[in-house]
C-alpha atoms as a PDB file:
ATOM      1  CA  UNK A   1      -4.303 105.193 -74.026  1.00  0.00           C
ATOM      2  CA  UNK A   2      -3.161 101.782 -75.923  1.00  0.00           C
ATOM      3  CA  UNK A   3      -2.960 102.012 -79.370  1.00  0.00           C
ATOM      4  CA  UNK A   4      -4.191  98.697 -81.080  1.00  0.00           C
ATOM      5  CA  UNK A   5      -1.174  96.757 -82.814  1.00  0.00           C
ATOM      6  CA  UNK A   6      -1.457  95.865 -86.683  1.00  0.00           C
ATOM      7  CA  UNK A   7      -1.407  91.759 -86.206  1.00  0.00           C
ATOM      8  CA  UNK A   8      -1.171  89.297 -88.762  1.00  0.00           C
ATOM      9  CA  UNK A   9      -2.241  85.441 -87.735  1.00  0.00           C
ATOM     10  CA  UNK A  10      -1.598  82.307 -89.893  1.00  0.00           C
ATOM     11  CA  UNK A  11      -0.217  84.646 -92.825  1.00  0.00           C
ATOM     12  CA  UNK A  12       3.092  85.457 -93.850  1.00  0.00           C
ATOM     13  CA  UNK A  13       2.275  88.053 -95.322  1.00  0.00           C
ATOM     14  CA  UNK A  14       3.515  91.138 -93.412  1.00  0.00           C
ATOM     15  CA  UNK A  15       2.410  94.901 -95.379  1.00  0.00           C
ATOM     16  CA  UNK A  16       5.200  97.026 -97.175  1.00  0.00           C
ATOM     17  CA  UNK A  17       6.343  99.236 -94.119  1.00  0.00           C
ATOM     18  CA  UNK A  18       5.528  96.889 -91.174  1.00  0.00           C
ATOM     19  CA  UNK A  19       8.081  94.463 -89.761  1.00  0.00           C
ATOM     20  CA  UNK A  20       7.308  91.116 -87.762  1.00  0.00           C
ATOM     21  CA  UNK A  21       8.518  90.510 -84.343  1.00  0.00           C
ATOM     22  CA  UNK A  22       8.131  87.594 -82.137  1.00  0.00           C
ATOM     23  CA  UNK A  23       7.637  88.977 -78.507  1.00  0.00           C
ATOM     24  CA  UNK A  24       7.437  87.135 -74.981  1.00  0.00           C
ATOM     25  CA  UNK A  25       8.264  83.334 -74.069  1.00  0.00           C
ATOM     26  CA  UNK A  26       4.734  82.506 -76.353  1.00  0.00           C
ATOM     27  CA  UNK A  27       6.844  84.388 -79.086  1.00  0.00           C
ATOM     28  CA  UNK A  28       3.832  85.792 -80.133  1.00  0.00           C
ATOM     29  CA  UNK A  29       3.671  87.446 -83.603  1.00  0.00           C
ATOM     30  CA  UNK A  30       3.237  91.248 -83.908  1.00  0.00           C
ATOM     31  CA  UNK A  31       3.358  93.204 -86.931  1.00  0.00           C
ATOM     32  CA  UNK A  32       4.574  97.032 -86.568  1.00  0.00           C
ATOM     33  CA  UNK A  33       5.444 100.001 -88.091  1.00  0.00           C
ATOM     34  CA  UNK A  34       8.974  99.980 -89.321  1.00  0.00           C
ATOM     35  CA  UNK A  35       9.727 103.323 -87.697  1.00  0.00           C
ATOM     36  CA  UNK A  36       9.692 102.014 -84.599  1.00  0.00           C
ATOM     37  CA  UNK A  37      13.275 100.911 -85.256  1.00  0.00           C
ATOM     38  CA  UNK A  38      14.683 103.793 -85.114  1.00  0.00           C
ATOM     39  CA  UNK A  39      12.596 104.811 -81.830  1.00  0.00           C
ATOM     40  CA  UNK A  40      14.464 104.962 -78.572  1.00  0.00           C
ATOM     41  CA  UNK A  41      12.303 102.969 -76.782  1.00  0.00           C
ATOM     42  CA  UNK A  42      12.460 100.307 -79.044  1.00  0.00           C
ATOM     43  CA  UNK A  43      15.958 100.651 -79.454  1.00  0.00           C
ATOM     44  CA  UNK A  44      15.989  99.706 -75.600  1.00  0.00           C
ATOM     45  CA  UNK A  45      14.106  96.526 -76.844  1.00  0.00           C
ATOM     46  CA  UNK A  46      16.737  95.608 -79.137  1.00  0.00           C
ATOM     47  CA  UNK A  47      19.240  96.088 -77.410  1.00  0.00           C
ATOM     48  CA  UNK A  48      17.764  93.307 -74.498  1.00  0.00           C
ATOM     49  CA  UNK A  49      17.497  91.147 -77.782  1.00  0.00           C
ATOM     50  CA  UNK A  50      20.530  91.417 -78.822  1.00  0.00           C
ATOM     51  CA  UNK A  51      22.218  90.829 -74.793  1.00  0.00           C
ATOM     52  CA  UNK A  52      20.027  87.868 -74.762  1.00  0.00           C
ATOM     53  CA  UNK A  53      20.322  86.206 -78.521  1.00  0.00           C
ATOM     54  CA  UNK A  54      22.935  88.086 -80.053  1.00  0.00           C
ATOM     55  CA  UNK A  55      22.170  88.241 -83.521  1.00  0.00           C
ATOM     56  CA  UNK A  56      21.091  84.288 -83.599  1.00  0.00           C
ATOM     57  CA  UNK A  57      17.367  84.179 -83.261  1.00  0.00           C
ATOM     58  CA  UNK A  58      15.508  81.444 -82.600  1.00  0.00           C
ATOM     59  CA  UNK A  59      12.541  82.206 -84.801  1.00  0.00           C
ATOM     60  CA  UNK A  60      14.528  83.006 -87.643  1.00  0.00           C
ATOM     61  CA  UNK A  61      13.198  86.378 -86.972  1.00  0.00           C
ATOM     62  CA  UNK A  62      13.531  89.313 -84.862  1.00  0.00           C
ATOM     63  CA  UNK A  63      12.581  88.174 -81.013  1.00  0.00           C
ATOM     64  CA  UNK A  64      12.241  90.846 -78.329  1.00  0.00           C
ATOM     65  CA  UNK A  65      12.542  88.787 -75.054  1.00  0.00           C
ATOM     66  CA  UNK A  66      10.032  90.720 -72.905  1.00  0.00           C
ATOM     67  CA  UNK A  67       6.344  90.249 -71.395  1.00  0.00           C
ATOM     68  CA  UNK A  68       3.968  91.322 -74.028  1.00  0.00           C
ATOM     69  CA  UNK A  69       2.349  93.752 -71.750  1.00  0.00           C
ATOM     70  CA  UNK A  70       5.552  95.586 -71.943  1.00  0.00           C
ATOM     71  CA  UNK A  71       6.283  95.425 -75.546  1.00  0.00           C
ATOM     72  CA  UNK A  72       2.302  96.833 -76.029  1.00  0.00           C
ATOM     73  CA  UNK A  73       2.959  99.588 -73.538  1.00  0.00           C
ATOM     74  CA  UNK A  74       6.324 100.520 -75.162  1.00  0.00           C
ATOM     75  CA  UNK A  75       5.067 100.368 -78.243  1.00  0.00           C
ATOM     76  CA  UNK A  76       1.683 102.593 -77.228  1.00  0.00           C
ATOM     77  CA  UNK A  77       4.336 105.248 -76.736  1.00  0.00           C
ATOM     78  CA  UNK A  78       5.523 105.170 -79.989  1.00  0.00           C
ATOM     79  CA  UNK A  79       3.625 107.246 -82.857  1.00  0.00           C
END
């Protein structure tokens, strides 16, 4: 069971306790739940971010440099 990602387009905007990531080689834009950070599965994200950009990221923001069918299904883990 997927859980549907909070997703902000054309808006910079991102709501108090959510943090925007840029996933895949699209970098597409998902909002999420700042607890996540301190998931381990997400930590396992990060930590491929930070092997591949170090702490220099492209998009000015965070970039998790994975398909975005894995990020969703990591992320559907996380509650």
């Amino acid at each position: 069971m997927a859980i549907h990602l909070p997703r902000i387009v054309n808006s910079n905007k991102v709501p108090k306790g959510y943090y925007a990531v840029y996933v895949g080689e699209r970098q597409k834009r998902f909002v999420i739940p700042v607890s996540f950070l301190s998931q381990p599965l997400f930590q396992d994200l990060l930590g491929m971010s930070e092997e591949e950009f170090g702490y220099n990221h492209p998009t000015g923001g965070l970039t998790i440099p994975c398909n975005e069918d894995i990020f969703v299904d990591v992320t559907s883990r996380l509650n």
